[in-house]
N, C-alpha and C. Protein backbone atom coordinates (compact mmCIF):
# COMPACT_ATOMS: atom_id res chain seq x y z
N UNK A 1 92.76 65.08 -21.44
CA UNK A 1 93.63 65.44 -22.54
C UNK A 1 92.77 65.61 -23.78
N UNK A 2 93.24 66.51 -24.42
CA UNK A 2 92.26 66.71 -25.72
C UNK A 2 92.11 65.68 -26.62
N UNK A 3 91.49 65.72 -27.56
CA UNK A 3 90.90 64.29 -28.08
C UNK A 3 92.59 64.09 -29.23
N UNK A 4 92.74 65.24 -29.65
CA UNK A 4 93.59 65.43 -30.75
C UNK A 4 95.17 64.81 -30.19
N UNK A 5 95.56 65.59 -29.15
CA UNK A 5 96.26 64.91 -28.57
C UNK A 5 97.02 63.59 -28.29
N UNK A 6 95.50 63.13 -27.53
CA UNK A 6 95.79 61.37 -27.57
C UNK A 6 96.08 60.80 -28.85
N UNK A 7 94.89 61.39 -29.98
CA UNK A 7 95.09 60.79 -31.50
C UNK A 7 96.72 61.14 -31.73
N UNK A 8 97.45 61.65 -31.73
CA UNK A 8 99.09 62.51 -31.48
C UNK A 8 99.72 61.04 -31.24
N UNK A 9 99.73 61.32 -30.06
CA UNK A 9 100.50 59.95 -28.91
C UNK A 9 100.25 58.58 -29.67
N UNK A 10 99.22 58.33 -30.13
CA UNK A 10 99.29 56.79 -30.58
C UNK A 10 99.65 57.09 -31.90
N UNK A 11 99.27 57.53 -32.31
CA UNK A 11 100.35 57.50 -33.97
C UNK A 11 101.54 57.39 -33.77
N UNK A 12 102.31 58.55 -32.78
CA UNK A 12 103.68 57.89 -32.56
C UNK A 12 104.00 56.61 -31.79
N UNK A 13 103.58 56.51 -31.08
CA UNK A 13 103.99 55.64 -30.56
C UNK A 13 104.04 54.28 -31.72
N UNK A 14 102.38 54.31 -32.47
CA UNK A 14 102.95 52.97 -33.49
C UNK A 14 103.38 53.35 -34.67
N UNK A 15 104.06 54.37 -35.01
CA UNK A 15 104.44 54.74 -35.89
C UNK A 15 106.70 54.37 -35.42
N UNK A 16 106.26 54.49 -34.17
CA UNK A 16 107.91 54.14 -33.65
C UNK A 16 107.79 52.52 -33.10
N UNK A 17 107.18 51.89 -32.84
CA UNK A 17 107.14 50.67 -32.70
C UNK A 17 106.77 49.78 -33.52
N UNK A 18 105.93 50.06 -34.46
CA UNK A 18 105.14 49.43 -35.80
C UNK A 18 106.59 48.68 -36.29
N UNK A 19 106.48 47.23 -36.40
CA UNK A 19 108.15 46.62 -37.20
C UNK A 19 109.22 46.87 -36.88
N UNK A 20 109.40 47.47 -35.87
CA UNK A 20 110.80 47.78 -35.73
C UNK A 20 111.72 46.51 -35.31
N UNK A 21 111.00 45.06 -34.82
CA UNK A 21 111.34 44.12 -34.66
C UNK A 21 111.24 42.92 -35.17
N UNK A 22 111.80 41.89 -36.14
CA UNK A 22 111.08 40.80 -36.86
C UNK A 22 111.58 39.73 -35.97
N UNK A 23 111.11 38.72 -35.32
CA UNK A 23 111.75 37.59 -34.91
C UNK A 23 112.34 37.09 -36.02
N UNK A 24 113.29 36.22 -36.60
CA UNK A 24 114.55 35.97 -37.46
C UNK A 24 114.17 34.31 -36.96
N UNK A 25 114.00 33.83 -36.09
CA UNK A 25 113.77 32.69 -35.77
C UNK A 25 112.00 31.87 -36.88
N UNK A 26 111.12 32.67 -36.68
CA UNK A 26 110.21 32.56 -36.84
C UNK A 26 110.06 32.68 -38.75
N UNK A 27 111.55 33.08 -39.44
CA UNK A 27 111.36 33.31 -40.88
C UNK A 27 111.93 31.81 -41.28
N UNK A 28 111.05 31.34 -42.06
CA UNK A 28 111.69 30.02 -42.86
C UNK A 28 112.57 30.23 -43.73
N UNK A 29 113.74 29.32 -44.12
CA UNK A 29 115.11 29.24 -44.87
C UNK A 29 114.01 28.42 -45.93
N UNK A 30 113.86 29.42 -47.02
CA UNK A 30 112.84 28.94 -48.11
C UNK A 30 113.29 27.35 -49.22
N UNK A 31 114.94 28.00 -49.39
CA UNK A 31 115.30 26.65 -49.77
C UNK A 31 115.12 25.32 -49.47
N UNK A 32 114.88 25.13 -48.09
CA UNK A 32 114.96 23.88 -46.93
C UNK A 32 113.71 23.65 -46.51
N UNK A 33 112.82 24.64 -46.39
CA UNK A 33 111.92 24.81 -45.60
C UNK A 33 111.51 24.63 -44.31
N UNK A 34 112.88 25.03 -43.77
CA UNK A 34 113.32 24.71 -42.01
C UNK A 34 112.98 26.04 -41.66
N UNK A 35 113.27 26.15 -40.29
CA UNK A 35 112.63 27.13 -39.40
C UNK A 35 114.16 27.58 -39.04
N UNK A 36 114.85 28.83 -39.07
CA UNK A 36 115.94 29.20 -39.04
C UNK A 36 116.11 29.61 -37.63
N UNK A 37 116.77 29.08 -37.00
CA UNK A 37 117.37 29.21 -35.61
C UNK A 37 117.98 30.88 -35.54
N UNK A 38 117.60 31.47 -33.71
CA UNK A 38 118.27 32.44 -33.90
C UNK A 38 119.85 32.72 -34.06
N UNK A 39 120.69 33.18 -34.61
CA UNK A 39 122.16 34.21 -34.35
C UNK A 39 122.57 34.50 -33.13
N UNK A 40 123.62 34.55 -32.78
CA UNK A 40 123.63 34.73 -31.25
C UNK A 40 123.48 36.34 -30.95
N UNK A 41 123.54 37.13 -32.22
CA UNK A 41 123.65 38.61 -31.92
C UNK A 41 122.02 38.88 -32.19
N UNK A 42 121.18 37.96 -32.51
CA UNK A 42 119.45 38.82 -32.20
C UNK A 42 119.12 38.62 -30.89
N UNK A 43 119.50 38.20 -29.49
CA UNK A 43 119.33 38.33 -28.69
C UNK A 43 119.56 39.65 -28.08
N UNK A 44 121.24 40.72 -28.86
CA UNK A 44 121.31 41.56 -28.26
C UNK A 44 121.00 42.68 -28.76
N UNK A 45 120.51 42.29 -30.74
CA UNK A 45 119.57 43.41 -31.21
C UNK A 45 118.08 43.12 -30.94
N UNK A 46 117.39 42.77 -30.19
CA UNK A 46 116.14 42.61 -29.67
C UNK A 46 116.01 43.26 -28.27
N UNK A 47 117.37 43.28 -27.59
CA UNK A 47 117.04 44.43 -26.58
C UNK A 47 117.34 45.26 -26.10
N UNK A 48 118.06 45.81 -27.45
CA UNK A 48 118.71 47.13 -27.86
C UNK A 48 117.28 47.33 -28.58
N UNK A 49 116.55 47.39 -29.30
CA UNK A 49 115.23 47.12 -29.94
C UNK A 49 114.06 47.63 -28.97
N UNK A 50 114.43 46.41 -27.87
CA UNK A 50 113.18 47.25 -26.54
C UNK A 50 113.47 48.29 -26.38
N UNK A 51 114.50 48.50 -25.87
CA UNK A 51 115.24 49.60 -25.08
C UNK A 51 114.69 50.77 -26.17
N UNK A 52 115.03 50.87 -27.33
CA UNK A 52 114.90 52.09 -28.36
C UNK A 52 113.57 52.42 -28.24
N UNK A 53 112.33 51.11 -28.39
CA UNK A 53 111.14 51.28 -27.73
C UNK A 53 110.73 51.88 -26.90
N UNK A 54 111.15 51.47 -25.57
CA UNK A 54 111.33 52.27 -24.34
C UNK A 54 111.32 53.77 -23.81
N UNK A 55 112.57 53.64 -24.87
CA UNK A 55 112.91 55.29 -24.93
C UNK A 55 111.93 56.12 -25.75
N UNK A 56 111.32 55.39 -26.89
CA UNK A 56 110.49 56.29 -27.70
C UNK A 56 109.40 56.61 -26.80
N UNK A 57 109.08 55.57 -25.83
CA UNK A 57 107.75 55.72 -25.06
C UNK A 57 107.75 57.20 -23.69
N UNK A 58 109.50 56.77 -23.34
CA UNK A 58 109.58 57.65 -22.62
C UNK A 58 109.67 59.84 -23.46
N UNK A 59 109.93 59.03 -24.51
CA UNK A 59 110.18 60.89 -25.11
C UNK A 59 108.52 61.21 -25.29
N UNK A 60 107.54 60.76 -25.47
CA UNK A 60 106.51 61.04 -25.71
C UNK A 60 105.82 61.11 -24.55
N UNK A 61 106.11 60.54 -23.40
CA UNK A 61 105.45 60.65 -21.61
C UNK A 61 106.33 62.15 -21.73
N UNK A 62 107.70 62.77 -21.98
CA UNK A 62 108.44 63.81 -21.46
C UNK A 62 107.22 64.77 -22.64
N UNK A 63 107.03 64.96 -23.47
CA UNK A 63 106.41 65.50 -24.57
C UNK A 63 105.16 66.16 -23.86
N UNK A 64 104.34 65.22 -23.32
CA UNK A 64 103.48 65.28 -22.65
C UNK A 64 103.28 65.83 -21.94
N UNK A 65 104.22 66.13 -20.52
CA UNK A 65 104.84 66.80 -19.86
C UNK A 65 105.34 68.01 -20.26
N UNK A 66 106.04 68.04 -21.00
CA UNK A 66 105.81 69.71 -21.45
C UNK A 66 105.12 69.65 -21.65
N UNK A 67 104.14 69.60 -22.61
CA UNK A 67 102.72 70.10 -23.06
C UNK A 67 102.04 70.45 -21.81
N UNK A 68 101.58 69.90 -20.74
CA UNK A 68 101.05 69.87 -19.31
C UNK A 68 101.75 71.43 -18.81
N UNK A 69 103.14 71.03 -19.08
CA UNK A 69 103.64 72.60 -18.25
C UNK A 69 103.71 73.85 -18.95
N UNK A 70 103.77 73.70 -20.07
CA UNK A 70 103.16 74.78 -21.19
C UNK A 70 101.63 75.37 -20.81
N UNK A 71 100.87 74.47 -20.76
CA UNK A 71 99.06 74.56 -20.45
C UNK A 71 99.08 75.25 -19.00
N UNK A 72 99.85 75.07 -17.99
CA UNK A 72 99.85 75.29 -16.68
C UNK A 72 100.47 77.01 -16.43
N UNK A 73 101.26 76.99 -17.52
CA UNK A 73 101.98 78.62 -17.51
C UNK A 73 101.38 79.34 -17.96
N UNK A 74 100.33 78.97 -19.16
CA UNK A 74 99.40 79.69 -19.57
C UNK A 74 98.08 80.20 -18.95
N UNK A 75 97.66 79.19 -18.09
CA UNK A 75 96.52 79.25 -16.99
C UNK A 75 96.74 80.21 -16.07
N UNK A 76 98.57 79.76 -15.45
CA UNK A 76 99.01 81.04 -14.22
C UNK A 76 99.18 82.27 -14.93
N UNK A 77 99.32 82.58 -15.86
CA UNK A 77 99.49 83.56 -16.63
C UNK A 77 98.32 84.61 -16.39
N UNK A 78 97.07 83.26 -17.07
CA UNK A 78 95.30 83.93 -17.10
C UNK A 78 95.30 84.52 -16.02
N UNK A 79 95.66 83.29 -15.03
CA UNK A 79 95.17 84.15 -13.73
C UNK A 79 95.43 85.16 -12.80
N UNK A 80 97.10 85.47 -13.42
CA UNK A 80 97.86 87.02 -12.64
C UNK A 80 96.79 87.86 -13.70
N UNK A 81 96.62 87.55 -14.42
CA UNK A 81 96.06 89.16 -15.46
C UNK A 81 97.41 90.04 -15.69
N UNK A 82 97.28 91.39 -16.72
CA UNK A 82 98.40 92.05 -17.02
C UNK A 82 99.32 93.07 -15.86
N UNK A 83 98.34 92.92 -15.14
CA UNK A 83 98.97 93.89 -13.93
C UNK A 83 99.80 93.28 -13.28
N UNK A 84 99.41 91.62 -12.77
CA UNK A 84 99.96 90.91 -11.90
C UNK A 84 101.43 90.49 -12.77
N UNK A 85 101.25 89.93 -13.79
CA UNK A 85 101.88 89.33 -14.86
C UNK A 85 103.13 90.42 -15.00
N UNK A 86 102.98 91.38 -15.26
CA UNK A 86 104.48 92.23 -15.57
C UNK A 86 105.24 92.43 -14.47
N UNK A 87 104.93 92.32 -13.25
CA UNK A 87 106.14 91.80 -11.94
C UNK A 87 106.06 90.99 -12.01
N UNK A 88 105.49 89.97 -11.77
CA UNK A 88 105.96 88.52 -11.18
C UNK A 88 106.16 87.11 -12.04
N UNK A 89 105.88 87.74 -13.48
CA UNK A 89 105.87 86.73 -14.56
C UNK A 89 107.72 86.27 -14.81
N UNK A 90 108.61 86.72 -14.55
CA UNK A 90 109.92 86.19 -14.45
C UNK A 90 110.39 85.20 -13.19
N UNK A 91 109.63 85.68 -11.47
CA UNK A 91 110.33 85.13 -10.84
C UNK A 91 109.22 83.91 -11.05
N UNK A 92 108.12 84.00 -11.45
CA UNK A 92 107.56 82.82 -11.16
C UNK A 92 107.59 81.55 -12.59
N UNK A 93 108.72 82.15 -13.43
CA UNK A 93 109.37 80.89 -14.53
C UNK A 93 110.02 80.57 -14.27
N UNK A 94 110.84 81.00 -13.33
CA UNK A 94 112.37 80.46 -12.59
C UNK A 94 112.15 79.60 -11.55
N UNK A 95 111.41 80.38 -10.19
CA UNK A 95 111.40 79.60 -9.32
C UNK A 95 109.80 78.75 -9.11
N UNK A 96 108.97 79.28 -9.77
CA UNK A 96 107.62 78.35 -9.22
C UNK A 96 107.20 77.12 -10.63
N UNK A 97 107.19 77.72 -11.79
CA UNK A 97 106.95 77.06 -13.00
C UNK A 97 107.82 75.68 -12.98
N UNK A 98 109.36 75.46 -12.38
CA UNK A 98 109.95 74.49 -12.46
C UNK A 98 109.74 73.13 -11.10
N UNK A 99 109.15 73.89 -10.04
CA UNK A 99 108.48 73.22 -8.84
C UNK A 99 107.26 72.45 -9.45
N UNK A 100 105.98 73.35 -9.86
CA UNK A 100 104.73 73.12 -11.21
C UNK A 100 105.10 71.95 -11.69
N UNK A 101 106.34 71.83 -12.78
CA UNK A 101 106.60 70.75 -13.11
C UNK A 101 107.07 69.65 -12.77
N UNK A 102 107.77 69.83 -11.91
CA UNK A 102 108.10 68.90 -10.54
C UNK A 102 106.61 67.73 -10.57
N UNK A 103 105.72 68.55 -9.80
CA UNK A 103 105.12 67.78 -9.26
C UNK A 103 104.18 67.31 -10.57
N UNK A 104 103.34 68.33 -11.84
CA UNK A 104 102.66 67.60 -13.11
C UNK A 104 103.51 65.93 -12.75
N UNK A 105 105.30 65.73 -12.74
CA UNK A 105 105.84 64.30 -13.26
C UNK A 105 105.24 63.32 -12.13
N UNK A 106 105.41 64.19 -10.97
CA UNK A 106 105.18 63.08 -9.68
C UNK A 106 103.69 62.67 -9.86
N UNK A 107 102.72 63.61 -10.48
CA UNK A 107 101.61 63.28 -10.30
C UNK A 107 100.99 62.10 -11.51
N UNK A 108 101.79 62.18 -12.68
CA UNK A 108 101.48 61.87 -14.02
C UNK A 108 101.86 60.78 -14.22
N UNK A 109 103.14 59.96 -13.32
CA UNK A 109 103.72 59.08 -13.17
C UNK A 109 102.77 58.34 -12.86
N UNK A 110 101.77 58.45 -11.89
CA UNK A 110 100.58 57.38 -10.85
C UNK A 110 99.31 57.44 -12.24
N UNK A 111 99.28 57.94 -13.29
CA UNK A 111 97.92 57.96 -14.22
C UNK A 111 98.26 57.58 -15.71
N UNK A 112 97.15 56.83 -15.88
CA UNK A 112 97.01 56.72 -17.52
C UNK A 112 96.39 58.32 -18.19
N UNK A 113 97.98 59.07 -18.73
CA UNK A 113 98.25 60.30 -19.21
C UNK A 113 96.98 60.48 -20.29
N UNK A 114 96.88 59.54 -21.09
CA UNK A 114 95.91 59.54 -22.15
C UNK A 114 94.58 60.22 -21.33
N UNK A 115 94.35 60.01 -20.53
CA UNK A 115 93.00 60.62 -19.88
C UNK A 115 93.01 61.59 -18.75
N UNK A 116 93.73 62.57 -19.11
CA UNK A 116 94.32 63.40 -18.03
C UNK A 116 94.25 64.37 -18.93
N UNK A 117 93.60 65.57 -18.15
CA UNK A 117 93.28 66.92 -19.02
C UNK A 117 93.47 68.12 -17.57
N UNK A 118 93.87 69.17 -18.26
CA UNK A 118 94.03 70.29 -17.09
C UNK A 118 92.84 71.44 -17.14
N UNK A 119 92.18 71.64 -16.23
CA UNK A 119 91.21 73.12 -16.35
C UNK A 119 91.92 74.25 -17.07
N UNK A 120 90.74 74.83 -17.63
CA UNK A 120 90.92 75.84 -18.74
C UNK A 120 90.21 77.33 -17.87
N UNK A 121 89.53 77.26 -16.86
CA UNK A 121 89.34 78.46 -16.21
C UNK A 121 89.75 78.75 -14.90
N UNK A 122 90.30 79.58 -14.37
CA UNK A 122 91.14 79.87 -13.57
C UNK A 122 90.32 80.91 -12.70
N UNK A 123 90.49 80.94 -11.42
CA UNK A 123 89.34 81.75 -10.77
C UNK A 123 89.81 83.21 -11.03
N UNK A 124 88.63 84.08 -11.05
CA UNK A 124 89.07 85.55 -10.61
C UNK A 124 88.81 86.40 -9.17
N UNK A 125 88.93 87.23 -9.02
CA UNK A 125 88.50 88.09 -8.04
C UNK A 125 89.41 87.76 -7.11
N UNK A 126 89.18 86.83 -5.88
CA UNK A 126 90.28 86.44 -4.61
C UNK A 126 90.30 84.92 -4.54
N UNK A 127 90.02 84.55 -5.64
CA UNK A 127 89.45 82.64 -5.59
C UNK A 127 90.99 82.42 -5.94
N UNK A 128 91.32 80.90 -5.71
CA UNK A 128 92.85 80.58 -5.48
C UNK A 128 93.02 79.91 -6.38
N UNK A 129 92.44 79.32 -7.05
CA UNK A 129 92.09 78.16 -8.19
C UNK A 129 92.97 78.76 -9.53
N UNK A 130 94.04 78.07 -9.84
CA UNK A 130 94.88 78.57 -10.98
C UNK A 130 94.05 77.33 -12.16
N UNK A 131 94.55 75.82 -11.66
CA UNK A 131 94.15 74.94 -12.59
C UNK A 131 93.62 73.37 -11.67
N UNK A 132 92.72 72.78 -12.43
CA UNK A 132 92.96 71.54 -11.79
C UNK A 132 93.25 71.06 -12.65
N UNK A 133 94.02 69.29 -12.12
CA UNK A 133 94.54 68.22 -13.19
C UNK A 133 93.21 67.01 -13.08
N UNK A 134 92.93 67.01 -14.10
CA UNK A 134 91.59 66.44 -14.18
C UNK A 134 91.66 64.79 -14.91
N UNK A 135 90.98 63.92 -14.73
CA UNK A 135 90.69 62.77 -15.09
C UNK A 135 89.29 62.62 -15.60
N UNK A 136 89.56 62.14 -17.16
CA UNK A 136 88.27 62.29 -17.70
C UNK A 136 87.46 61.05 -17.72
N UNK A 137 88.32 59.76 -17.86
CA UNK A 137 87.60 58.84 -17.43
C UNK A 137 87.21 58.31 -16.61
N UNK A 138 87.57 58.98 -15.35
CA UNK A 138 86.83 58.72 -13.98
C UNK A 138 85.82 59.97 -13.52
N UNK A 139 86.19 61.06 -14.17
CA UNK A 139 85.39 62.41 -14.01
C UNK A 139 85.66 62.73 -12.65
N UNK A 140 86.43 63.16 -12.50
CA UNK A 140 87.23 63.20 -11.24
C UNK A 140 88.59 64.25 -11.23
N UNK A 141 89.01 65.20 -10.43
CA UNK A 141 89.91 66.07 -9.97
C UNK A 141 90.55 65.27 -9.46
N UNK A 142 92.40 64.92 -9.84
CA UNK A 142 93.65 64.37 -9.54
C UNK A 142 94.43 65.06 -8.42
N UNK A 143 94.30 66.77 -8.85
CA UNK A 143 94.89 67.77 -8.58
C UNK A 143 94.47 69.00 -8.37
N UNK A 144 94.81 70.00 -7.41
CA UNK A 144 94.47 71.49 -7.46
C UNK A 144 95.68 71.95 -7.33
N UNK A 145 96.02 72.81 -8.54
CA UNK A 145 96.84 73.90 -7.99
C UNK A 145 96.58 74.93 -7.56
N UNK A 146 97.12 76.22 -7.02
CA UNK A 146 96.04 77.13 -6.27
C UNK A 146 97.36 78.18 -6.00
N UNK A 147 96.86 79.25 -5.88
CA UNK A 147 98.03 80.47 -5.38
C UNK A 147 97.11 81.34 -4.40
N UNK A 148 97.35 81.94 -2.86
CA UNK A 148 96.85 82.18 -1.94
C UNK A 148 97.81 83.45 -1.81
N UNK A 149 96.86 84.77 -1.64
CA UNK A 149 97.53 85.67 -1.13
C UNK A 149 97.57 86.15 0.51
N UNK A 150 99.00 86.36 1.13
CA UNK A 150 99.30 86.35 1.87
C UNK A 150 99.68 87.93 2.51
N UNK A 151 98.91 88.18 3.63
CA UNK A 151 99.71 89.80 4.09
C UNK A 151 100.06 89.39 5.21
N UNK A 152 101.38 89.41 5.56
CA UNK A 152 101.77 89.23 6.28
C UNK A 152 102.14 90.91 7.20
N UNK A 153 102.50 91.08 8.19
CA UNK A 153 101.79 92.31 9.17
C UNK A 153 103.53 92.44 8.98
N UNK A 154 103.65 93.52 8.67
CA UNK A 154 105.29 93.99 8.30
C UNK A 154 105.58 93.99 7.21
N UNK A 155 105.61 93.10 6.80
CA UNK A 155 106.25 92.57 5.55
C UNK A 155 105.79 92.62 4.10
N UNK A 156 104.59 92.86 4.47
CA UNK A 156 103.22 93.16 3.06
C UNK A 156 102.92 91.73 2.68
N UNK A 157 102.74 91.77 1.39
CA UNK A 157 101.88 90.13 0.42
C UNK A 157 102.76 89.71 -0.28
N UNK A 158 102.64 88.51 -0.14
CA UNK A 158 103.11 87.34 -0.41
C UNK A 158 102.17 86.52 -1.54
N UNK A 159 102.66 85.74 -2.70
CA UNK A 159 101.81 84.90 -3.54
C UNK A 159 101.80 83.75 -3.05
N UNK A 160 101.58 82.36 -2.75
CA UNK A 160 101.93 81.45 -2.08
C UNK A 160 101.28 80.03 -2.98
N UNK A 161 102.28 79.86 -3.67
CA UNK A 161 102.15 78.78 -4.70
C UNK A 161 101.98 77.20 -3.67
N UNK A 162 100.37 76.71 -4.22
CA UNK A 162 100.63 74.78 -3.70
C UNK A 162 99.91 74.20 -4.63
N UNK A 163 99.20 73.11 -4.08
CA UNK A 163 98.61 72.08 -4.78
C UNK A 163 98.25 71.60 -3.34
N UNK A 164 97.05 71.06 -3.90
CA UNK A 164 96.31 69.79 -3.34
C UNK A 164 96.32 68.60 -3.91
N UNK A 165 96.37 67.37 -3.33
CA UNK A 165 95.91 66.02 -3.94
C UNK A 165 94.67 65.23 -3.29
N UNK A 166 94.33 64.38 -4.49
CA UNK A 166 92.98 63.53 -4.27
C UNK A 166 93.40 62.70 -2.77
N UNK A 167 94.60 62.07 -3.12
CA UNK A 167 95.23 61.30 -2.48
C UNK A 167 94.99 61.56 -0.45
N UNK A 168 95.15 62.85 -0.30
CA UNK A 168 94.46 63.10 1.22
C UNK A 168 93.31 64.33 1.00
N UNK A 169 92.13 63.41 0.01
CA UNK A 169 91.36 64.62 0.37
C UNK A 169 91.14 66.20 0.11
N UNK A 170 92.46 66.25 -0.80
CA UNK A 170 92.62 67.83 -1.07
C UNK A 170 92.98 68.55 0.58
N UNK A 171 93.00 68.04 1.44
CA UNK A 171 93.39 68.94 2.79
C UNK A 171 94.64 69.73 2.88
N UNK A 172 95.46 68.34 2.18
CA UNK A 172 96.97 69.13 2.94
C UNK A 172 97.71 69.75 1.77
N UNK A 173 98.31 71.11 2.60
CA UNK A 173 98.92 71.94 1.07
C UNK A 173 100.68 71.26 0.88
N UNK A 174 100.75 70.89 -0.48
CA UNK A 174 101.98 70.66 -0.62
C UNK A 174 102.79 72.19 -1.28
N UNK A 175 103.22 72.70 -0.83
CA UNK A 175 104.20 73.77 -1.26
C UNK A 175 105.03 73.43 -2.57
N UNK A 176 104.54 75.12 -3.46
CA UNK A 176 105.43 74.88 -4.85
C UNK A 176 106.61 76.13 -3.91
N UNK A 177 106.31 77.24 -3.67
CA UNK A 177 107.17 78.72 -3.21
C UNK A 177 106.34 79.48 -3.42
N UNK A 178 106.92 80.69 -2.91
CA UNK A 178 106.34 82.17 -2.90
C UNK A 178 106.84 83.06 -3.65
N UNK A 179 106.28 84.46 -4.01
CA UNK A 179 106.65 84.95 -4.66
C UNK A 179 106.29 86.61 -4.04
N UNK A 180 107.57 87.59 -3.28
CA UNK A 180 106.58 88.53 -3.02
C UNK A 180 106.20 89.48 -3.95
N UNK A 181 105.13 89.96 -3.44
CA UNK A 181 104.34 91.12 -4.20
C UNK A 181 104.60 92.54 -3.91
N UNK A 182 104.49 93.22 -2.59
CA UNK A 182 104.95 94.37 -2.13
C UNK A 182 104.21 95.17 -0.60
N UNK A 183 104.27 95.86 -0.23
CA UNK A 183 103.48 96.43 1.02
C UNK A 183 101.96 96.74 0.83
N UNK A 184 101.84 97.18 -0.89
CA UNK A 184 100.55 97.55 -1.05
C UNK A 184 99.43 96.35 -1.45
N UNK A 185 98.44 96.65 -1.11
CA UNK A 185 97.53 95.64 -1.73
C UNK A 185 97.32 95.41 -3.02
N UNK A 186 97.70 93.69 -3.66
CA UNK A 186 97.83 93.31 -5.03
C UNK A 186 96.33 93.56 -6.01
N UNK A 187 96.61 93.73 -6.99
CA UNK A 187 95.11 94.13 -8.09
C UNK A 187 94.11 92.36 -7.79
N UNK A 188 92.97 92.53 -8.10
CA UNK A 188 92.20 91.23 -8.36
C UNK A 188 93.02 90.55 -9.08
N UNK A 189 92.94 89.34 -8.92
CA UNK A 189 92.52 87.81 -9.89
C UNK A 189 93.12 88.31 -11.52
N UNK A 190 93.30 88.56 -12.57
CA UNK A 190 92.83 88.34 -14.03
C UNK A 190 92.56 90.02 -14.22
N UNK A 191 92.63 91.05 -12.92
CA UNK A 191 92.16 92.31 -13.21
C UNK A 191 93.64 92.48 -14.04
């Protein structure tokens, strides 16, 4: 993740958690100089309190997540080029971009997000490589996404949206969908 980014995320985050809670127990009754027992209702504004916490933490993991699937549409984008891009740039916001994001959550869920960055070059020519999901503090590939063209004998080409994971090795393809192309043979990569 970019450096700017992370700097992003923790500002909010303590910018939404910073005080938002005082223990009430812990303030002295100055007159007396006793230790003021809690109310029976700060038990249930303390976790109405988390909870708001919670949620702030979760809008900024979803934030994130777009951002991830924003970066990922832009990459598949790079990598149809303008030829590829003016057919298939609609079916593949509908049906493949929302699969894409699918899995960014499944995958993002298992990592500390703060150190999670996506490739910025995308292969050309016949290479399959759209993006990887990268880990910077282990220096290490999480993820491949990848699009494989397919001719099938009748039917013409096919785009064939997956991913790989670290998790087996990168071997096995998990399926995002397809997208067809037509009888004729598709332009390069980014041509």
């Amino acid at each position: 993740m970019k450096l700017w980014m992370r700097k992003l995320a923790v500002a909010l985050i303590a910018i939404l958690t910073f005080g938002l809670y005082t223990p009430t127990y812990l303030i002295a009754d100055e007159e007396n100089n006793e230790v003021v027992s809690p109310e029976e209702g700060t038990q249930n504004d303390l976790t109405a309190e988390i909870l708001s916490t919670q949620e702030a933490v979760e809008l900024v993991q979803e934030s994130e997540i777009t951002t991830f699937t924003e970066m990922a549409k832009q990459q598949s984008l790079a990598k149809f080029g303008p030829k590829i891009s003016e057919k298939v740039e609609d079916e593949f916001t509908q049906v493949i971009l929302p699969n894409i994001e699918h899995a960014l959550e499944t995958i993002l869920e298992k990592q500390d997000v703060a150190y999670i960055s996506i490739t910025e070059q995308p292969s050309s020519g016949y290479g399959e490589r759209i993006f990887n999901v990268y880990n910077e503090l282990l220096k290490e590939d999480i993820a491949k996404f990848h699009v494989r063209r397919d001719n099938r004998p009748q039917d013409g080409y096919w785009f064939n949206f997956h991913y790989h994971l670290k998790e087996d090795n990168f071997e096995k393809h998990h399926a995002l969908g397809e997208i067809y192309w037509d009888k004729n043979t598709p332009p390069k990569w980014m041509a």
